[in-house]
Protein backbone atom coordinates (compact mmCIF):
# COMPACT_ATOMS: atom_id res chain seq x y z
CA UNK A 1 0.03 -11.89 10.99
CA UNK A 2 -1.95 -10.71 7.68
CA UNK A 3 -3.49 -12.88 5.34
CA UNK A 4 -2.02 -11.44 1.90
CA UNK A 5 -3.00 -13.08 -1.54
CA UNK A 6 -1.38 -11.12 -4.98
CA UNK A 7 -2.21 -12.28 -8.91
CA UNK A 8 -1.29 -11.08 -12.02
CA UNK A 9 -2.41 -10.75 -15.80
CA UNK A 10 -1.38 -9.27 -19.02
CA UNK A 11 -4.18 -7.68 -20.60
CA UNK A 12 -4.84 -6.17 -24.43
CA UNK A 13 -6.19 -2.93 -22.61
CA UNK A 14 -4.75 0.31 -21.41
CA UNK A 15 -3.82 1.41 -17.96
CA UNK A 16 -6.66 3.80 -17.70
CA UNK A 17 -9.41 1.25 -19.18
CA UNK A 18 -8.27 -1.38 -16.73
CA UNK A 19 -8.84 1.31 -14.03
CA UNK A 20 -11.89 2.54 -15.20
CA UNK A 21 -13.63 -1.35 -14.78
CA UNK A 22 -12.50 -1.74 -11.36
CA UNK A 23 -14.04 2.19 -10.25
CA UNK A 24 -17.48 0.91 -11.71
CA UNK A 25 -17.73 -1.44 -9.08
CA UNK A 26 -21.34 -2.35 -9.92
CA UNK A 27 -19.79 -3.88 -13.15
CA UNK A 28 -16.72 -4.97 -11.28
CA UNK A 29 -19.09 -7.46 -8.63
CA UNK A 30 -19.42 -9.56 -12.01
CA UNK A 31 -15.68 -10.48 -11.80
CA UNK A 32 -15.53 -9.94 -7.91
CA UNK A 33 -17.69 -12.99 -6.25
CA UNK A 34 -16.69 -11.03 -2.68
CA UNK A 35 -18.22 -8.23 -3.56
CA UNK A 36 -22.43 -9.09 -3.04
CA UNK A 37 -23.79 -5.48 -3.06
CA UNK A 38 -22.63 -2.13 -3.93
CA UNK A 39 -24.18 0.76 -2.35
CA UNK A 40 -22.96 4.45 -3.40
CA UNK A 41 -19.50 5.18 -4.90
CA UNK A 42 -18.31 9.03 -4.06
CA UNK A 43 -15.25 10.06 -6.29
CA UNK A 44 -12.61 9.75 -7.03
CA UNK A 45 -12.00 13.72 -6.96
CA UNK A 46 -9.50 15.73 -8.64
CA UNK A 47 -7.15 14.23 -6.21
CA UNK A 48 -7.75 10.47 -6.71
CA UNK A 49 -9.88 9.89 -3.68
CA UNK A 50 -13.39 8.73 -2.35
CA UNK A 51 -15.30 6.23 -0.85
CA UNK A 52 -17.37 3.06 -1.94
CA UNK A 53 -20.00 1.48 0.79
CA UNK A 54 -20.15 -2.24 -0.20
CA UNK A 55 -21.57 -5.27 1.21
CA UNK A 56 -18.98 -8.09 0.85
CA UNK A 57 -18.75 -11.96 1.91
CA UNK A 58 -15.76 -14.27 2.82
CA UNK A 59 -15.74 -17.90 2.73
CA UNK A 60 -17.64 -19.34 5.70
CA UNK A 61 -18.89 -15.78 7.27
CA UNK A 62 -21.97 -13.74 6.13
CA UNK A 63 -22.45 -10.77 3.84
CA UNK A 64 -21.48 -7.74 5.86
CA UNK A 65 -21.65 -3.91 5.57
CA UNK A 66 -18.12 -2.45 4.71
CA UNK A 67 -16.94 0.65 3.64
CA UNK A 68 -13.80 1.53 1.44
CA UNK A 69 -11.67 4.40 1.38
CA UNK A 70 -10.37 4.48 -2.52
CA UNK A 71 -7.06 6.40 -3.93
CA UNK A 72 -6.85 6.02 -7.65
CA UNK A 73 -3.26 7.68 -8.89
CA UNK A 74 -4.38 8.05 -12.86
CA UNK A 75 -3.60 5.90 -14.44
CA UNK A 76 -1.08 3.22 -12.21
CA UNK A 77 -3.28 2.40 -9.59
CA UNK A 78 -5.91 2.20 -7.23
CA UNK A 79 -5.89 1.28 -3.53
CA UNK A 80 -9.10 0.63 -1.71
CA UNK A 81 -8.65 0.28 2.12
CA UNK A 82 -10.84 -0.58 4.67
CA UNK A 83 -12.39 2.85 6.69
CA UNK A 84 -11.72 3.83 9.62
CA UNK A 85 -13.79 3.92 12.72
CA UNK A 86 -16.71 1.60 10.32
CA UNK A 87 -17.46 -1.23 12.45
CA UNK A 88 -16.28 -3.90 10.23
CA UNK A 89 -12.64 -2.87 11.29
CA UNK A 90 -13.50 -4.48 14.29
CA UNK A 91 -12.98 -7.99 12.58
CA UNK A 92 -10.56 -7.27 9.86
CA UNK A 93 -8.44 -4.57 8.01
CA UNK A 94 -8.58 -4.87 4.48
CA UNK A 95 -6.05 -3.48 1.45
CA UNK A 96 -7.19 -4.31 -2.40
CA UNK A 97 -4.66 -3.06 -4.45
CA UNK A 98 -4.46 -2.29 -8.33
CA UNK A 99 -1.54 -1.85 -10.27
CA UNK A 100 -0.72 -1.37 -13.78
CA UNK A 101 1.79 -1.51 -15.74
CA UNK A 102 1.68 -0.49 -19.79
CA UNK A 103 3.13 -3.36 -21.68
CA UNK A 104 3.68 -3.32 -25.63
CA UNK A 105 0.77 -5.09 -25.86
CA UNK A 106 -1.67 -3.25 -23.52
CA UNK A 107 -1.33 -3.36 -19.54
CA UNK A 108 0.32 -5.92 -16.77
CA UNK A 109 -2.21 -5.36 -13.81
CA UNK A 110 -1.37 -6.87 -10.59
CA UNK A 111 -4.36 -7.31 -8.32
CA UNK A 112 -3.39 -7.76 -4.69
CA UNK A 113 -5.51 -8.06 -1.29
CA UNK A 114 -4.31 -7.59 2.58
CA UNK A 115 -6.84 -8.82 5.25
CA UNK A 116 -5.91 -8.57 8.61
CA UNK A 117 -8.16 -10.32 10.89
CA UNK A 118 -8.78 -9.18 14.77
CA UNK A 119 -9.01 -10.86 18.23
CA UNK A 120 -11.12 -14.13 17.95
CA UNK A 121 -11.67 -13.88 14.05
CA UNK A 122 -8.05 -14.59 13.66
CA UNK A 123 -8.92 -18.03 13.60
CA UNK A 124 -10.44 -17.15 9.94
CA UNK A 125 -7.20 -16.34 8.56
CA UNK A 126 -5.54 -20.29 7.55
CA UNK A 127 -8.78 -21.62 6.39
CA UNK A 128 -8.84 -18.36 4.33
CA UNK A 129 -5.33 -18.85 2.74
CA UNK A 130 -5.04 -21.34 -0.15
CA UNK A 131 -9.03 -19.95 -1.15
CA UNK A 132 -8.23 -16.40 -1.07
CA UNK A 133 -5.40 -16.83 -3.23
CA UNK A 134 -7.66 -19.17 -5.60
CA UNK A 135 -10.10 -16.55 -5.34
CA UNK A 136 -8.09 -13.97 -6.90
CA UNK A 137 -6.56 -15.74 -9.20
CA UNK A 138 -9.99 -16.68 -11.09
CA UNK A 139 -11.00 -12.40 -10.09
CA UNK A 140 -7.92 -11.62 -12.23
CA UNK A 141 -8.60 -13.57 -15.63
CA UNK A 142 -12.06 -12.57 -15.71
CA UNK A 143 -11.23 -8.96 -15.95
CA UNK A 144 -9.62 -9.28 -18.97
CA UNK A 145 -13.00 -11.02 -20.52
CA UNK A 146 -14.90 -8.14 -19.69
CA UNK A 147 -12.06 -5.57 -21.32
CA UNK A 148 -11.50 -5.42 -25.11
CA UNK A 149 -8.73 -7.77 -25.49
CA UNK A 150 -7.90 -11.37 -24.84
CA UNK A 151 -6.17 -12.46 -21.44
CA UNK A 152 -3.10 -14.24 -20.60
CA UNK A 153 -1.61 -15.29 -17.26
């Protein structure tokens, strides 16, 4: 079983500006409060991919080292999954997903996360739930304060 948590906002923005604030993840971490520390971002290339080595935090667990394989498609979304073969996918796999949709009024972006927790750390995943899916809900309507136009849910 997967914990999965999904939100979604209308924002006065376009697809690619939306896009654009979540690949500077050093100004993203100001929306994100999972996101503690963001080391070097590679990419994305001329094909949409690269990396991003992160330090993040859960609820009840310490910051830990991670490192995210990224695939932007310009300019509908961006998937950052959890690397393989970095230690952290010994505890967890990890999806964040970003998609966006142009509106008449600027973008619909829905913001989506997939952690899959592993052998004893399992028992993370219910206590996780209802905050995870609080979490991202307040991650969502911040965005569009940092983007030039107002939000609505």
């Amino acid at each position: 079983m997967a914990l999965e948590a999904s939100a979604a906002v209308d924002i006065e923005a376009s697809p690619r500006e939306v896009l654009e604030f979540v690949l500077d993840l050093k100004r993203y971490r100001q929306v994100d409060g999972k996101l503690r520390w963001v080391g070097s971002v590679v990419g994305p290339d001329d094909d949409g991919h690269g990396t991003a080595n992160v330090w993040g935090k859960l609820r009840w667990t310490p910051p830990t080292p991670d490192r995210y394989d990224l695939k932007l498609r310009r300019w509908d979304s961006l998937v950052f999954t959890g690397a393989r073969r970095h230690p952290s996918r010994l505890i967890l796999d990890f999806t964040g997903t970003f998609i966006c949709e142009p509106t008449s009024s600027g973008t619909r972006l829905t913001h989506s996360y997939r952690f899959e927790f592993k052998g004893p750390f399992k028992v993370l995943e219910r206590p996780h739930r209802q905050w995870l899916q609080h979490e991202l809900e307040v991650e969502v309507a911040a965005i569009g304060e940092h983007l030039p136009g107002p939000v609505t849910t």
